[in-house]
C-alpha atoms as a PDB file:
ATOM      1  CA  UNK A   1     -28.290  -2.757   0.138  1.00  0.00           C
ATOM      2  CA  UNK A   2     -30.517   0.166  -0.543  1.00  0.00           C
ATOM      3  CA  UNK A   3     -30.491   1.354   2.730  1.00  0.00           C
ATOM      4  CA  UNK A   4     -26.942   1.046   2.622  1.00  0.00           C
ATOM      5  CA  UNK A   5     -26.683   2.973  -1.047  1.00  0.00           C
ATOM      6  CA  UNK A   6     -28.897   5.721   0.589  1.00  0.00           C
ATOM      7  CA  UNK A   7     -26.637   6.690   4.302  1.00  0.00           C
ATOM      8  CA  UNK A   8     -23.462   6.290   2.248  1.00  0.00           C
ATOM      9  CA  UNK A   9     -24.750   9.262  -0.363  1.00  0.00           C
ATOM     10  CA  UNK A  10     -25.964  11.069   2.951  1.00  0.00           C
ATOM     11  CA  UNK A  11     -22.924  10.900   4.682  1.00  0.00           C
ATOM     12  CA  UNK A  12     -20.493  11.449   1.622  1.00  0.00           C
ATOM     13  CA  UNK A  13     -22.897  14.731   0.588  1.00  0.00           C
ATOM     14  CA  UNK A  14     -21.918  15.731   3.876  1.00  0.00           C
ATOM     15  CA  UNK A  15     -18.235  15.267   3.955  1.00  0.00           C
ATOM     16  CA  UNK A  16     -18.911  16.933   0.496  1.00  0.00           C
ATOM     17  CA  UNK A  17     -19.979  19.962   2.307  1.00  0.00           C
ATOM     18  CA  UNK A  18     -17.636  20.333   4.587  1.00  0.00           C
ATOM     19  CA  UNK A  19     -14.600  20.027   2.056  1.00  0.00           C
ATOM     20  CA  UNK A  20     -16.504  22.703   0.010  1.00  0.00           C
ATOM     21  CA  UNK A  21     -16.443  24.966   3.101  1.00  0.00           C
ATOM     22  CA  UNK A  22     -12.830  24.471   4.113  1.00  0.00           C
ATOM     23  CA  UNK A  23     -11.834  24.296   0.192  1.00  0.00           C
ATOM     24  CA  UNK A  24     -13.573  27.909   0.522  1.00  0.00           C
ATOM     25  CA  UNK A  25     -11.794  28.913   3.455  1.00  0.00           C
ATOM     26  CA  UNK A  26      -8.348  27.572   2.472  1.00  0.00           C
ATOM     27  CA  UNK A  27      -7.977  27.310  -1.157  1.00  0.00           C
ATOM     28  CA  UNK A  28      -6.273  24.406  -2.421  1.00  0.00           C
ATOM     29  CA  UNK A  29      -4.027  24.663  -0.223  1.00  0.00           C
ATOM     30  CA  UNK A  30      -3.591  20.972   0.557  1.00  0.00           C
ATOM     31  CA  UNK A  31      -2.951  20.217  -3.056  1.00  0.00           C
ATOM     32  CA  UNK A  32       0.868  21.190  -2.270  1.00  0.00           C
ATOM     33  CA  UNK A  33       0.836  18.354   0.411  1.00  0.00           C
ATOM     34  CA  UNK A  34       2.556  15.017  -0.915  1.00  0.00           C
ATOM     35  CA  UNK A  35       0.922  11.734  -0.842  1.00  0.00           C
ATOM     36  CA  UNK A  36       3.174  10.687   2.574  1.00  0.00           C
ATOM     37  CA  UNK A  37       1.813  13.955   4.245  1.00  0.00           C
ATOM     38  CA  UNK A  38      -2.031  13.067   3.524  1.00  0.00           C
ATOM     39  CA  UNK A  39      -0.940   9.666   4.600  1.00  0.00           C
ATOM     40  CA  UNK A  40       0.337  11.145   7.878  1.00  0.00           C
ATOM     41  CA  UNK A  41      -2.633  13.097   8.263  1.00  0.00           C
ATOM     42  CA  UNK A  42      -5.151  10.346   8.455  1.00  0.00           C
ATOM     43  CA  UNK A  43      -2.664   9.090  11.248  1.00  0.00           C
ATOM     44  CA  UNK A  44      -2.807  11.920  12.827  1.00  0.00           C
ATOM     45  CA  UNK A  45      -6.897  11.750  13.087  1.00  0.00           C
ATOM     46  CA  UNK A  46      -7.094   7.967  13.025  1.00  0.00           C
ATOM     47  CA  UNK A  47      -5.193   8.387  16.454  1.00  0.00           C
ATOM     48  CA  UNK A  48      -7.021  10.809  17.710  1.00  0.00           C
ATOM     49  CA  UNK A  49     -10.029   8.638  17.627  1.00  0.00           C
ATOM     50  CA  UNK A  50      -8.646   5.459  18.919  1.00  0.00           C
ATOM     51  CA  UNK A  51      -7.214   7.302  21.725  1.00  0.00           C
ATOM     52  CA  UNK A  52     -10.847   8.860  22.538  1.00  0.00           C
ATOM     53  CA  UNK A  53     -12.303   5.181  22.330  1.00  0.00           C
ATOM     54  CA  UNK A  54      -9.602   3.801  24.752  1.00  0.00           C
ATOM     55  CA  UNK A  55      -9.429   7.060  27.018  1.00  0.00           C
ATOM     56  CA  UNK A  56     -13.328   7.853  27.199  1.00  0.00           C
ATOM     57  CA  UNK A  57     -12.186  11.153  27.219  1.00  0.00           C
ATOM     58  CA  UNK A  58     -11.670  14.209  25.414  1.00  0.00           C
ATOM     59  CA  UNK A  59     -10.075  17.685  25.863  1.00  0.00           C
ATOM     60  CA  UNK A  60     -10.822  19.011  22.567  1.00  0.00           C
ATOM     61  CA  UNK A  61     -14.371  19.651  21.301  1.00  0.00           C
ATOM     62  CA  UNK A  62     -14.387  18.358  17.832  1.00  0.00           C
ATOM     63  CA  UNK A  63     -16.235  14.808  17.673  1.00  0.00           C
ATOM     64  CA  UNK A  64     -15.356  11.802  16.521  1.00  0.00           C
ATOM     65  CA  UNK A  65     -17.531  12.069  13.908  1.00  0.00           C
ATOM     66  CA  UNK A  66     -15.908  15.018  12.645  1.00  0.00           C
ATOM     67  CA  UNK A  67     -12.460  13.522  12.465  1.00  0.00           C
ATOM     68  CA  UNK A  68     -13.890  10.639  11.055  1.00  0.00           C
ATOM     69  CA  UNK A  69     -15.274  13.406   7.722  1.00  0.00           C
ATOM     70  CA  UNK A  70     -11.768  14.219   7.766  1.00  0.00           C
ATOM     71  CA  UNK A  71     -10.779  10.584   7.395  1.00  0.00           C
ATOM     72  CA  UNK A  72     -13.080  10.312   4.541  1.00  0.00           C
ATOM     73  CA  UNK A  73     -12.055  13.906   3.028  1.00  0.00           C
ATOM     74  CA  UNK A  74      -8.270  13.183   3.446  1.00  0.00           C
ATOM     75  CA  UNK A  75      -8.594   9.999   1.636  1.00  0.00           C
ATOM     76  CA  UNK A  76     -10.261  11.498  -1.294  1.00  0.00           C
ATOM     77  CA  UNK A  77      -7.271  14.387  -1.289  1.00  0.00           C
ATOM     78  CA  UNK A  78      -4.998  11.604  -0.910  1.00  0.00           C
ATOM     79  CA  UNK A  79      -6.491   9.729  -4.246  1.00  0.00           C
ATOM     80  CA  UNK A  80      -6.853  13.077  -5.972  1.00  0.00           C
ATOM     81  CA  UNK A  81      -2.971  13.534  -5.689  1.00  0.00           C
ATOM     82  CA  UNK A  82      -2.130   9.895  -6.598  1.00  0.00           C
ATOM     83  CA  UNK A  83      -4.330  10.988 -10.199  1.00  0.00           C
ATOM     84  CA  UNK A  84      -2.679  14.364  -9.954  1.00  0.00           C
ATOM     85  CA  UNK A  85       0.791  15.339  -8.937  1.00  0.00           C
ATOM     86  CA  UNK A  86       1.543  17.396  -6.135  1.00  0.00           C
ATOM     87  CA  UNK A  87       2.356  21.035  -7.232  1.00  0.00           C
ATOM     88  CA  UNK A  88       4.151  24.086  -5.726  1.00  0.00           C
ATOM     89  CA  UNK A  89       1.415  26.592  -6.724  1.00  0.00           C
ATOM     90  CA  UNK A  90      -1.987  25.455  -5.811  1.00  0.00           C
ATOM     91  CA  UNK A  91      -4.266  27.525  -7.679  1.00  0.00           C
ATOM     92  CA  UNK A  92      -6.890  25.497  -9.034  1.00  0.00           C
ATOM     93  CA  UNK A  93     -10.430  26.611  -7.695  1.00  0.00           C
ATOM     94  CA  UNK A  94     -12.463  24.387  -5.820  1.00  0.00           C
ATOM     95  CA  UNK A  95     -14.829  24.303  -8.834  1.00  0.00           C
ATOM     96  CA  UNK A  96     -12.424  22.666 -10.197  1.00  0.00           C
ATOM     97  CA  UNK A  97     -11.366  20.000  -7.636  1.00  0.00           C
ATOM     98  CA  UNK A  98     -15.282  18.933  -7.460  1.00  0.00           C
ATOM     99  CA  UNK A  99     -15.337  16.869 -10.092  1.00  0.00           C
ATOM    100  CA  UNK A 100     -11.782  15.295  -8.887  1.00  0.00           C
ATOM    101  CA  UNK A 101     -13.673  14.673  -5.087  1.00  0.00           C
ATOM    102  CA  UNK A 102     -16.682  13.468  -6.946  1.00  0.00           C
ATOM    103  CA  UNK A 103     -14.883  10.615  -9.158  1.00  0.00           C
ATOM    104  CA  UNK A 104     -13.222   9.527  -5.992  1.00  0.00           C
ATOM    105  CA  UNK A 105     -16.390   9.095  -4.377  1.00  0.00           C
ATOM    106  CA  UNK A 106     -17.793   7.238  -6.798  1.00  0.00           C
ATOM    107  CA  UNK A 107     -14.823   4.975  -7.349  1.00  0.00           C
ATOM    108  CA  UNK A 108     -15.157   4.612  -3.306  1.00  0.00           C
ATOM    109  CA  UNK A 109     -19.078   3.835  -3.617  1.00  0.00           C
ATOM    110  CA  UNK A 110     -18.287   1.182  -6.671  1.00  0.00           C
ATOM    111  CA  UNK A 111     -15.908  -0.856  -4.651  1.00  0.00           C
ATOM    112  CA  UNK A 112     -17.999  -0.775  -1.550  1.00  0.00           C
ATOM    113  CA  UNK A 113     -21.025  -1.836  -3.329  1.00  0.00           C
ATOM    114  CA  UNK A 114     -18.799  -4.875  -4.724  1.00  0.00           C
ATOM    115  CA  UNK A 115     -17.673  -5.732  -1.591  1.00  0.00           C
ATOM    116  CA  UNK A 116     -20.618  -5.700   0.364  1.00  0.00           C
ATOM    117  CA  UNK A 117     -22.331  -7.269  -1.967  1.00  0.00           C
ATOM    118  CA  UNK A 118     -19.388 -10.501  -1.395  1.00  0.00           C
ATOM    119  CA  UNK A 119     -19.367  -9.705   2.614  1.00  0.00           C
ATOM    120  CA  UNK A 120     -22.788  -9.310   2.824  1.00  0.00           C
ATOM    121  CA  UNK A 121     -22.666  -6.471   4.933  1.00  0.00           C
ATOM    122  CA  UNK A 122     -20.714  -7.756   7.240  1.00  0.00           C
ATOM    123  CA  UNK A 123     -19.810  -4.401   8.878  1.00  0.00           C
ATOM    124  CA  UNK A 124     -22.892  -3.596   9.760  1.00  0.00           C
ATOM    125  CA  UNK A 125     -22.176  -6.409  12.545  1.00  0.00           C
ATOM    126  CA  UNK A 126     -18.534  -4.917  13.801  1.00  0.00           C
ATOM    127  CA  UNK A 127     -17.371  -2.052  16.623  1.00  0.00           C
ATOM    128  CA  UNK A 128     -16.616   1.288  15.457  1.00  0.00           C
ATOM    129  CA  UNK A 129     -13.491   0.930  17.184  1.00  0.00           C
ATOM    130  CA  UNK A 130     -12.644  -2.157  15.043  1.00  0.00           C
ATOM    131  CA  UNK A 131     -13.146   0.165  11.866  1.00  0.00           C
ATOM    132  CA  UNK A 132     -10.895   2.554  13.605  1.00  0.00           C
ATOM    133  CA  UNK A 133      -7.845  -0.052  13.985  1.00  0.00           C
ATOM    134  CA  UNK A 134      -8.531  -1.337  10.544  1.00  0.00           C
ATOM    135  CA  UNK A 135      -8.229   2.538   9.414  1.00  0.00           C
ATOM    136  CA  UNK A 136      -4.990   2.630  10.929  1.00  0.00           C
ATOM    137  CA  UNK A 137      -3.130  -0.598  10.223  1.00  0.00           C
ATOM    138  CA  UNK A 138      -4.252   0.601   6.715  1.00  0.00           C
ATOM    139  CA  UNK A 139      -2.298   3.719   6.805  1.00  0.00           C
ATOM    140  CA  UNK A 140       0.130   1.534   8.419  1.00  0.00           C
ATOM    141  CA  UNK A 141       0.075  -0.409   5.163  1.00  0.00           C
ATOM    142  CA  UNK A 142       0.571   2.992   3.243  1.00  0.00           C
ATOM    143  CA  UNK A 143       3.712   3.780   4.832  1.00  0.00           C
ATOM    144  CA  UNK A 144       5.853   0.713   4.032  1.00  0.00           C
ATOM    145  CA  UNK A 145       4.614   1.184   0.296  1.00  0.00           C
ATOM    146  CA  UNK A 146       5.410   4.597   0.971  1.00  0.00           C
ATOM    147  CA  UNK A 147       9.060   3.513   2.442  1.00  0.00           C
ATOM    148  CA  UNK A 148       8.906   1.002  -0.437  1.00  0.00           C
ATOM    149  CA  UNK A 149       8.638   3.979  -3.384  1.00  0.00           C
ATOM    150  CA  UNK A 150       5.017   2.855  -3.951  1.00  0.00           C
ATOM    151  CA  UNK A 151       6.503  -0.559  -5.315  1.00  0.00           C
ATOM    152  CA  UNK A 152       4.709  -3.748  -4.130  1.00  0.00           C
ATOM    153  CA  UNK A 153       5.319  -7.637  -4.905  1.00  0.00           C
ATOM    154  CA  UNK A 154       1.664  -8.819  -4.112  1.00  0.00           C
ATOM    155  CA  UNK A 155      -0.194  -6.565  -2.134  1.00  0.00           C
ATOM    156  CA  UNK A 156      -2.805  -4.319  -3.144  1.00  0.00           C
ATOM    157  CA  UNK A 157      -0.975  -0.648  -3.962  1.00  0.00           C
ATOM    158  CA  UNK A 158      -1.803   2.773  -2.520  1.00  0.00           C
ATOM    159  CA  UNK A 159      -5.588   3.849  -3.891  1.00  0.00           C
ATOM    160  CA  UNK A 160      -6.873   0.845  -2.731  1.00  0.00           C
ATOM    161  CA  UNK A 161      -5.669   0.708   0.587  1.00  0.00           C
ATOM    162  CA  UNK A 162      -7.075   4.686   0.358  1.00  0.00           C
ATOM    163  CA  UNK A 163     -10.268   3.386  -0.857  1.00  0.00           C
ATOM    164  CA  UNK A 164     -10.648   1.322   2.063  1.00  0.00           C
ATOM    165  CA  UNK A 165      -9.641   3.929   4.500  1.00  0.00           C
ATOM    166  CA  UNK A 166     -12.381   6.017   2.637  1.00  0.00           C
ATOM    167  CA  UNK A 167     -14.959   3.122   2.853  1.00  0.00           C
ATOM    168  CA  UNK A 168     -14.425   2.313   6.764  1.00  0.00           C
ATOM    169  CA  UNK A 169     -14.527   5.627   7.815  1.00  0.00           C
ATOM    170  CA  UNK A 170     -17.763   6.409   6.137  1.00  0.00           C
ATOM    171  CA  UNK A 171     -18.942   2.740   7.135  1.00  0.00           C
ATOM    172  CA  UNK A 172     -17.743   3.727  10.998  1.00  0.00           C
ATOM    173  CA  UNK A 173     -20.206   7.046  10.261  1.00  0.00           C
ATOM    174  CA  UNK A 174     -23.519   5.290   9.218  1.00  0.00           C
ATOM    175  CA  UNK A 175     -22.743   3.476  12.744  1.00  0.00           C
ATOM    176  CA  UNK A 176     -22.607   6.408  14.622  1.00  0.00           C
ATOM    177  CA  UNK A 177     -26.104   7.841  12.770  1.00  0.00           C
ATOM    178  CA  UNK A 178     -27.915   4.882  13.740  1.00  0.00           C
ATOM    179  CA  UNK A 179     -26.597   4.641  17.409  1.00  0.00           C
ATOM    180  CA  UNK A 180     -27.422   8.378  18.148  1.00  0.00           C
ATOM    181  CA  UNK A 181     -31.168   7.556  16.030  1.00  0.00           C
ATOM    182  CA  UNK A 182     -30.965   4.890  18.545  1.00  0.00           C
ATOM    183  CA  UNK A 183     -30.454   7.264  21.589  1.00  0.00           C
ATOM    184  CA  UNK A 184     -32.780  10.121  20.416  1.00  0.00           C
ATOM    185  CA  UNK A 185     -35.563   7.656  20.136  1.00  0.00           C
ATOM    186  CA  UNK A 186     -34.782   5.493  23.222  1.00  0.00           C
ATOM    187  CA  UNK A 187     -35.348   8.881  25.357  1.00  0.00           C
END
């Protein structure tokens, strides 16, 4: 579980950093987006990378591992603007959304230490492209409580089903760091 504790830190410090830099280039901007437009764009990148598992093939530079960080970064908007409404004038500084990201991460980290401590680790042992589909029928999940005005009768609500997105992606990262340590030392 250590090792575990130690690659998720790495990998969220570096979604971290690239939210920083785009929060730098952009503003806030996203902060007018509602909750159903983050949700739509994790499809949007979810897609992307299914369709470069099944295809093989890409036309656009950006790597997998790149839409994955926005997987992980969109999530954490996404819970930010469950804990704080949408609004027409974006203007907070990203000084000010860090510690919003960083209480999202550490909710995230909490419940993955939970359940990996139950699971055992258990998707240490599955496909990236498994984490990918369960990613999507997530946001798939997200959408009827979305259709459903966020009301549920038994199912787990919108920030967890966020969380997990969160959790999966960044799970679906530490995967592709140890297959390309893999690589660079089978060569």
């Amino acid at each position: 579980m250590e090792k575990t504790l130690k690659q998720y830190d790495e990998i969220t410090a570096r979604c971290k950093e690239v939210f920083l830099k785009k929060a730098h280039d952009y503003g806030a901007s996203w902060r007018i987006l509602r909750p159903s437009s983050v949700t739509d764009q994790l499809f949007i990148k979810a897609k992307r990378i299914r369709s470069i598992e099944e295809n093989k093939l890409q036309k656009v530079e950006d790597s997998v591992e790149s839409d994955y960080m926005g997987v992980v970064n969109y999530g954490i908007m996404a819970l930010i603007q469950l804990e704080k409404p949408t609004t027409q004038t974006p203007n907070v500084t990203p000084k000010d959304i860090v510690p919003l990201y960083d209480r999202q991460v550490q909710l995230a980290r909490k419940l993955m230490a939970a359940k990996n401590h139950d699971y055992g680790e258990a998707w240490r042992d599955m496909r990236t492209s498994s984490m990918t589909d369960l990613i999507l029928m997530k946001i798939l999940r997200l959408r009827q409580i979305e259709d459903n005005d966020g009301k549920t009768l038994i199912s787990e609500g919108r920030e967890a089903n966020y969380l997990d997105i969160v959790n999966y992606a960044i799970f679906a990262l530490i995967l592709l760091s140890e297959q390309a340590e893999k690589k660079q030392l089978s060569q």
